[in-house]
Each structure stands twice: as C-alpha cells, then as structure tokens.
Protein backbone atom coordinates (compact mmCIF):
# COMPACT_ATOMS: atom_id res chain seq x y z
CA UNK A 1 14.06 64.89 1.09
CA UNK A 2 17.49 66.41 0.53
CA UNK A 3 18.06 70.13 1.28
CA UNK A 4 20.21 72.51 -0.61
CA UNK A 5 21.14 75.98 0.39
CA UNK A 6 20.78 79.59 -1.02
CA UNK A 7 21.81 82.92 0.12
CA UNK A 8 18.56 84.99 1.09
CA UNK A 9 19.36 89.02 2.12
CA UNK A 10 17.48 91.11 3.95
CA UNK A 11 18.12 95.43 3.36
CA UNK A 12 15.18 97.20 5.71
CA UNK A 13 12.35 95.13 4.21
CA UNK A 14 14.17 94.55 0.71
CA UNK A 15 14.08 90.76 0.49
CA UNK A 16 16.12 88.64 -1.99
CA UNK A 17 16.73 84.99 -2.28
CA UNK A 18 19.48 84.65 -4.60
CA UNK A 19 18.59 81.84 -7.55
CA UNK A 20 22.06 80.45 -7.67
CA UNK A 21 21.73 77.14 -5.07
CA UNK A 22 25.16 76.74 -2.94
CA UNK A 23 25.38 72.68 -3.33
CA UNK A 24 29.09 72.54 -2.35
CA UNK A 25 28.73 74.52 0.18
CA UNK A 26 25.23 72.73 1.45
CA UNK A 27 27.21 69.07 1.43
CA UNK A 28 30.48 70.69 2.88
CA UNK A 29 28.28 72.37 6.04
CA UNK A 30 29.71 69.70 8.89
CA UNK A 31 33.60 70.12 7.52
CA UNK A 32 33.16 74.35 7.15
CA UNK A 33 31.42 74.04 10.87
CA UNK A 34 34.80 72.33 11.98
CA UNK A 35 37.03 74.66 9.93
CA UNK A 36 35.15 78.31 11.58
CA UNK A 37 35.70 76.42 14.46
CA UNK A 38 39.61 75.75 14.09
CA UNK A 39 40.01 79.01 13.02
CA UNK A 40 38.20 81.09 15.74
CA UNK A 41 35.58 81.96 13.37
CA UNK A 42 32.42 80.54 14.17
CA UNK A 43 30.81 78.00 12.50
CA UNK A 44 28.34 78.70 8.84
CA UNK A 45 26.00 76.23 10.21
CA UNK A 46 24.62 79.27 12.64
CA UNK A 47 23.29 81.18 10.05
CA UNK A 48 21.20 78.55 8.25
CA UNK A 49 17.23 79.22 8.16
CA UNK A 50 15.17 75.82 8.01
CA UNK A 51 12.27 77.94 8.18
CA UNK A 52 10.78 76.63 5.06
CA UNK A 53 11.90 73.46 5.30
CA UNK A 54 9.74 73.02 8.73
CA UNK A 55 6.64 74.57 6.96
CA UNK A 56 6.76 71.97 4.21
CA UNK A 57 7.01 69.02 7.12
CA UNK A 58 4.08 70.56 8.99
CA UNK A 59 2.37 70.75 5.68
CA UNK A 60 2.65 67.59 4.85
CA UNK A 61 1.32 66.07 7.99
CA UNK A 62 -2.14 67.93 7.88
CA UNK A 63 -2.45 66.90 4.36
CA UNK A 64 -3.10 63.20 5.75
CA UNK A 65 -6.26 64.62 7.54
CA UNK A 66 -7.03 67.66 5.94
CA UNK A 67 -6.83 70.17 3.37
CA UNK A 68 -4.22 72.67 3.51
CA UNK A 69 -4.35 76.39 2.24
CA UNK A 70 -1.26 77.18 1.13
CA UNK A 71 -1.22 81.36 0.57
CA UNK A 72 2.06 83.05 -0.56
CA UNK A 73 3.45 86.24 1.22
CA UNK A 74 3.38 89.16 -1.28
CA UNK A 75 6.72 90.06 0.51
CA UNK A 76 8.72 87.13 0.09
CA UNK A 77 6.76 85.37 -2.29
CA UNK A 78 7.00 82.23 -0.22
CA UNK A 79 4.52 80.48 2.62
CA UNK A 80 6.78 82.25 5.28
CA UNK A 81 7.08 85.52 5.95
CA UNK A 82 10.25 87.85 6.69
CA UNK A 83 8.85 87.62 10.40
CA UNK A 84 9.00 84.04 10.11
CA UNK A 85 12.67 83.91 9.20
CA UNK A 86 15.83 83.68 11.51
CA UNK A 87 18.03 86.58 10.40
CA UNK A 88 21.55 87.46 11.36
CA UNK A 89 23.80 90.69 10.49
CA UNK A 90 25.78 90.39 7.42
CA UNK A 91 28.89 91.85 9.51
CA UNK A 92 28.54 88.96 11.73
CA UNK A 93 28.68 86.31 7.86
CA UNK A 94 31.22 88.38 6.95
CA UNK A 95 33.79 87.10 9.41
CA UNK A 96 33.42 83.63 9.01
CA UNK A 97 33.72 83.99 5.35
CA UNK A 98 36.28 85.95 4.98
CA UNK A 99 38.44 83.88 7.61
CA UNK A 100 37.29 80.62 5.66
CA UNK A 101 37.97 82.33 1.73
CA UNK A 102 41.63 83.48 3.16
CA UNK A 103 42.30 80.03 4.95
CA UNK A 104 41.34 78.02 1.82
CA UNK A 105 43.65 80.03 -0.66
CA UNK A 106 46.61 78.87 1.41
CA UNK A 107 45.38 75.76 2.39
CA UNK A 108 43.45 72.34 1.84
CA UNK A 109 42.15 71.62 5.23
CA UNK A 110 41.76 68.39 6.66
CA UNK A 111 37.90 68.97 7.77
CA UNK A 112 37.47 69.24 3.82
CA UNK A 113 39.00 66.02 3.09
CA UNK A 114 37.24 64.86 -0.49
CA UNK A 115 35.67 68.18 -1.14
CA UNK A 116 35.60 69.96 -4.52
CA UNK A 117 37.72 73.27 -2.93
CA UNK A 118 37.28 74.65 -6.24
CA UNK A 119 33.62 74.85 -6.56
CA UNK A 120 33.28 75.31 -2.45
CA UNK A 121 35.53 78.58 -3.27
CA UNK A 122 33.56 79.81 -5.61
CA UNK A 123 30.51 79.71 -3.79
CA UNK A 124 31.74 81.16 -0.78
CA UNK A 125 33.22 84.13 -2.79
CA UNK A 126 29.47 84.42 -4.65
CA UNK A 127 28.45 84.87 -1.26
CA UNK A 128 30.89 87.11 0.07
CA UNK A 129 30.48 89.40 -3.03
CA UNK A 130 26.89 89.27 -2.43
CA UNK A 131 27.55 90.68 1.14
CA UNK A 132 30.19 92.83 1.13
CA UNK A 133 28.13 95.76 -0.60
CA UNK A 134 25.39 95.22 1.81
CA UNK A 135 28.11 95.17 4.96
CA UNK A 136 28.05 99.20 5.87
CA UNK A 137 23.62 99.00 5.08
CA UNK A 138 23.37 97.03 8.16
CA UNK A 139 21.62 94.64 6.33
CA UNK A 140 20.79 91.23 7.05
CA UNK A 141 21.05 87.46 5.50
CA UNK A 142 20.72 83.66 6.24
CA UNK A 143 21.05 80.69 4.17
CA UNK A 144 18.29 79.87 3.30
CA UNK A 145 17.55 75.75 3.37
CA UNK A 146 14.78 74.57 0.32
CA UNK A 147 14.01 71.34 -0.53
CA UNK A 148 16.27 70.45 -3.68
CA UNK A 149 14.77 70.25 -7.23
C-alpha cells in the first residue's frame, strides 16, 4: 500500500489539504532527510503526519472480526480529526525549505542522485508558496501521508 504525500495547513481551525499530491517529493523523502541534514536544516521527514495512514491499518484489522463505522469529521472531512493530527509551525517548514529550494538552484546534490530535480523543485516551491503567506498567521501544516490512488 504505497503512500504519497500532500501539504495539509492549519490557520486557527481553518483546515486545508491541498489536492495537488507531492510524488517527487514523497519518493525523494530519505535523500531530502540527508540533504536538511547536510545543510543544518533539519530533515522534511519531521513534519510528515501518518495519521491517516494508521487509521486505515487499524481499520482494516477490525474488519476481519467486525464491522467498522467509519464517520467523517465535519471539520476535516476525513475519519481523523484536527486533534488527531501532528501539527508543526509553518516558520519551523519554512526553514528547511527554503535552505533546500536555495541549495538545489545551485546545486545537484549527491543524496538526490537519480531524482527528477525538476519536478522535486517544483513541488517544494508549491509548497513554499503555499506557506509563505501563512508564515506571519502563525499558522500551522504537515504533510499529510494518504494512501495513493
């Protein structure tokens, strides 16, 4: 059961999960991770919510010996609710993306040996543009782990 990752934000109890799915980003996680790393940043892997992801595992072992009821949350309009979720400050997200965007427009790292830069860019500048308005709000974000389509 692959996962793929989205960007989810959090502003007071404003919930979004962006549509777009980050699937460069989701298969380059281990090389970024290496990459914050090298560059003092931290790594992206910390703010990665597999909230979801572990409802739809418990989930699937009570439906060998029981019925489940699966209810949405009129908040998030998902089985978990914004309680349920690991959020982290989107000045904190900021950093490492910003010292990962400015290290891979001057250079093709080693960690991402193989990768597609171009399409890893792109999503990591979706997500920093997604961010930086939300920055001086306070708000919050994760990335948000689903099973993939």
């Amino acid at each position: 059961m692959p996962a793929c990752l989205h960007l989810a934000t959090l502003n007071e109890r404003h919930f979004t999960r962006h549509p777009e799915p980050l699937p460069a980003l989701t298969a380059c996680l281990d090389g970024l991770d290496r990459l914050g790393k090298a560059l003092g940043a931290g790594s992206l892997s910390q703010f990665v919510d597999i909230t979801e992801l572990e409802l739809q595992d418990a989930e699937a072992l009570l439906e060998a010996s029981e019925t489940v009821n699966r209810s949405v949350d009129p908040e998030t309009g998902l089985v978990c609710a914004l309680e349920d979720m690991q959020w982290f400050p989107v000045a904190a997200g900021m950093i490492t993306l910003e010292a990962m965007l400015n290290h891979l427009a001057r250079n093709h790292p080693r960690e991402l040996k193989g990768a597609d830069l171009a399409q890893l860019s792109a999503e990591l500048v979706y997500c920093e543009q997604q961010l930086r308005p939300l920055e001086h709000e306070g708000a919050q974000f994760h990335l948000h782990a689903v099973v993939s389509d």
